[in-house]
C-alpha atoms as a PDB file:
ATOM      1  CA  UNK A   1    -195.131 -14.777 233.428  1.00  0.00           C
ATOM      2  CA  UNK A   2    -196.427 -13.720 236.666  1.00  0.00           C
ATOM      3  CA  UNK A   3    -193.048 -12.122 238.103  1.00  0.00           C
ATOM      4  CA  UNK A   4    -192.550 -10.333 234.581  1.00  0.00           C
ATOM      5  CA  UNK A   5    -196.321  -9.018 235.451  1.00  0.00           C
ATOM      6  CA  UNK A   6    -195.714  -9.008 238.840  1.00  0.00           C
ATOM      7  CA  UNK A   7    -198.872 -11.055 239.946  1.00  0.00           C
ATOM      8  CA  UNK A   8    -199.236 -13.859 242.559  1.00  0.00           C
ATOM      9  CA  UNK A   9    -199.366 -17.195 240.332  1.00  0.00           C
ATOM     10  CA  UNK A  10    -202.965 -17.822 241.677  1.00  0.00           C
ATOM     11  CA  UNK A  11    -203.916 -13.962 240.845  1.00  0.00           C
ATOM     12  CA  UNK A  12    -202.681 -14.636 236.941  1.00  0.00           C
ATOM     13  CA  UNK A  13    -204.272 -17.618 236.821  1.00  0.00           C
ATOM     14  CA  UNK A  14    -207.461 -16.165 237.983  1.00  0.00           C
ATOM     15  CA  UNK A  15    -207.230 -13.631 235.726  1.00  0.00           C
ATOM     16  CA  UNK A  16    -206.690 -15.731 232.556  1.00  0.00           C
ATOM     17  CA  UNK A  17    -209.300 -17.933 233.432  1.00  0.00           C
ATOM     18  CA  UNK A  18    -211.816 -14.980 233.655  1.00  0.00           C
ATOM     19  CA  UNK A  19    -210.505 -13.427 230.159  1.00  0.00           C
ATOM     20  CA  UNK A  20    -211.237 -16.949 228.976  1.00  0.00           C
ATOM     21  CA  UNK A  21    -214.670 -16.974 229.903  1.00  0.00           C
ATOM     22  CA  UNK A  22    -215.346 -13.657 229.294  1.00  0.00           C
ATOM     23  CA  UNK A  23    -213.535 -14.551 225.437  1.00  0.00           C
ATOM     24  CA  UNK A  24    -210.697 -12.047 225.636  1.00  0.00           C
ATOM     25  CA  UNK A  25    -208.219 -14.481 225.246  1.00  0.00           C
ATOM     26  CA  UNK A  26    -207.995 -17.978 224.372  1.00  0.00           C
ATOM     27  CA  UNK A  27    -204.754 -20.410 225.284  1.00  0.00           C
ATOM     28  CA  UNK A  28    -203.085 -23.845 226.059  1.00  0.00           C
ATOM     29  CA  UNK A  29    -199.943 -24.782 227.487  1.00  0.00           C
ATOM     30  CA  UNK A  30    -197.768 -23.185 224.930  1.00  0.00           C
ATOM     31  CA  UNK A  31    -199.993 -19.942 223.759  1.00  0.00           C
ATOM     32  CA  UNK A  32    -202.383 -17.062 225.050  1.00  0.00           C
ATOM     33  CA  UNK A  33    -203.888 -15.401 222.442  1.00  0.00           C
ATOM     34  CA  UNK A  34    -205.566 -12.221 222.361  1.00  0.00           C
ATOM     35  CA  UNK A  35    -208.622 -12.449 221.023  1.00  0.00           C
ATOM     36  CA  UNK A  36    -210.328  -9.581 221.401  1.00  0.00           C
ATOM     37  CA  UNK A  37    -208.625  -6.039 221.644  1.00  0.00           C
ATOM     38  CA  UNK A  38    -210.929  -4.087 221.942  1.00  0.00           C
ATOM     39  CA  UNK A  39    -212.595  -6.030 224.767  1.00  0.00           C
ATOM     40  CA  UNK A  40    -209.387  -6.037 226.500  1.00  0.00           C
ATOM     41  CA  UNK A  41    -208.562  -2.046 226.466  1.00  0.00           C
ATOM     42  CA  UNK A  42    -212.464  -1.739 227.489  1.00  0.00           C
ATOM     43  CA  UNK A  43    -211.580  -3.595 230.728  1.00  0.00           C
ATOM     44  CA  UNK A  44    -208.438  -1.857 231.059  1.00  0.00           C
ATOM     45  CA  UNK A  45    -210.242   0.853 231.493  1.00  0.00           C
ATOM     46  CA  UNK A  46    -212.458   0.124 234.115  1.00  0.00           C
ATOM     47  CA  UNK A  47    -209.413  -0.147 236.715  1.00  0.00           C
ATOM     48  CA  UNK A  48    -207.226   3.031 235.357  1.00  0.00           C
ATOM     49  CA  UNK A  49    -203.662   2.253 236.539  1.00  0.00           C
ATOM     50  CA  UNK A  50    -202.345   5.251 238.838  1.00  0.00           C
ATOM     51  CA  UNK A  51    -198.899   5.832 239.095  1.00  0.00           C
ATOM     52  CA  UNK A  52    -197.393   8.235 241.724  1.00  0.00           C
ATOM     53  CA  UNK A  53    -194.346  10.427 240.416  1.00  0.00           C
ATOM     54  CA  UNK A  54    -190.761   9.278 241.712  1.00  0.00           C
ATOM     55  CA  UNK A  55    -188.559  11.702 242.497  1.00  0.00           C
ATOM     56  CA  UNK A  56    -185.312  11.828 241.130  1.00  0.00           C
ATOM     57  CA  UNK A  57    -182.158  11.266 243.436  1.00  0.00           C
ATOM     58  CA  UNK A  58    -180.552  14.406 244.087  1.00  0.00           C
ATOM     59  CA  UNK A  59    -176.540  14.208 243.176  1.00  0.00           C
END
């Protein structure tokens, strides 16, 4: 999961663990569940993702 998100393993697992305590998600070895949307898109929102333009190759 964390070179499909493109995360250190200790940076994912940080992060799970402070959904989990903040009750975002819940999980166990097989499952992460989403437990709270809302909460989830909140937090997304306090670090917008910025994304610089590529340029197209020219041909």
């Amino acid at each position: 999961m964390a070179d499909v998100l493109e995360l250190s393993v200790p940076h994912l697992i940080a992060s799970c663990r402070s959904c989990g305590a903040q009750q975002l998600i819940t999980s166990n070895a097989h499952l992460i569940e989403l437990t709270d949307l809302a909460g989830l898109r909140r937090l997304a929102q306090d670090r917008p993702l910025v994304l610089a333009p590529i340029p197209l190759p020219r041909r």
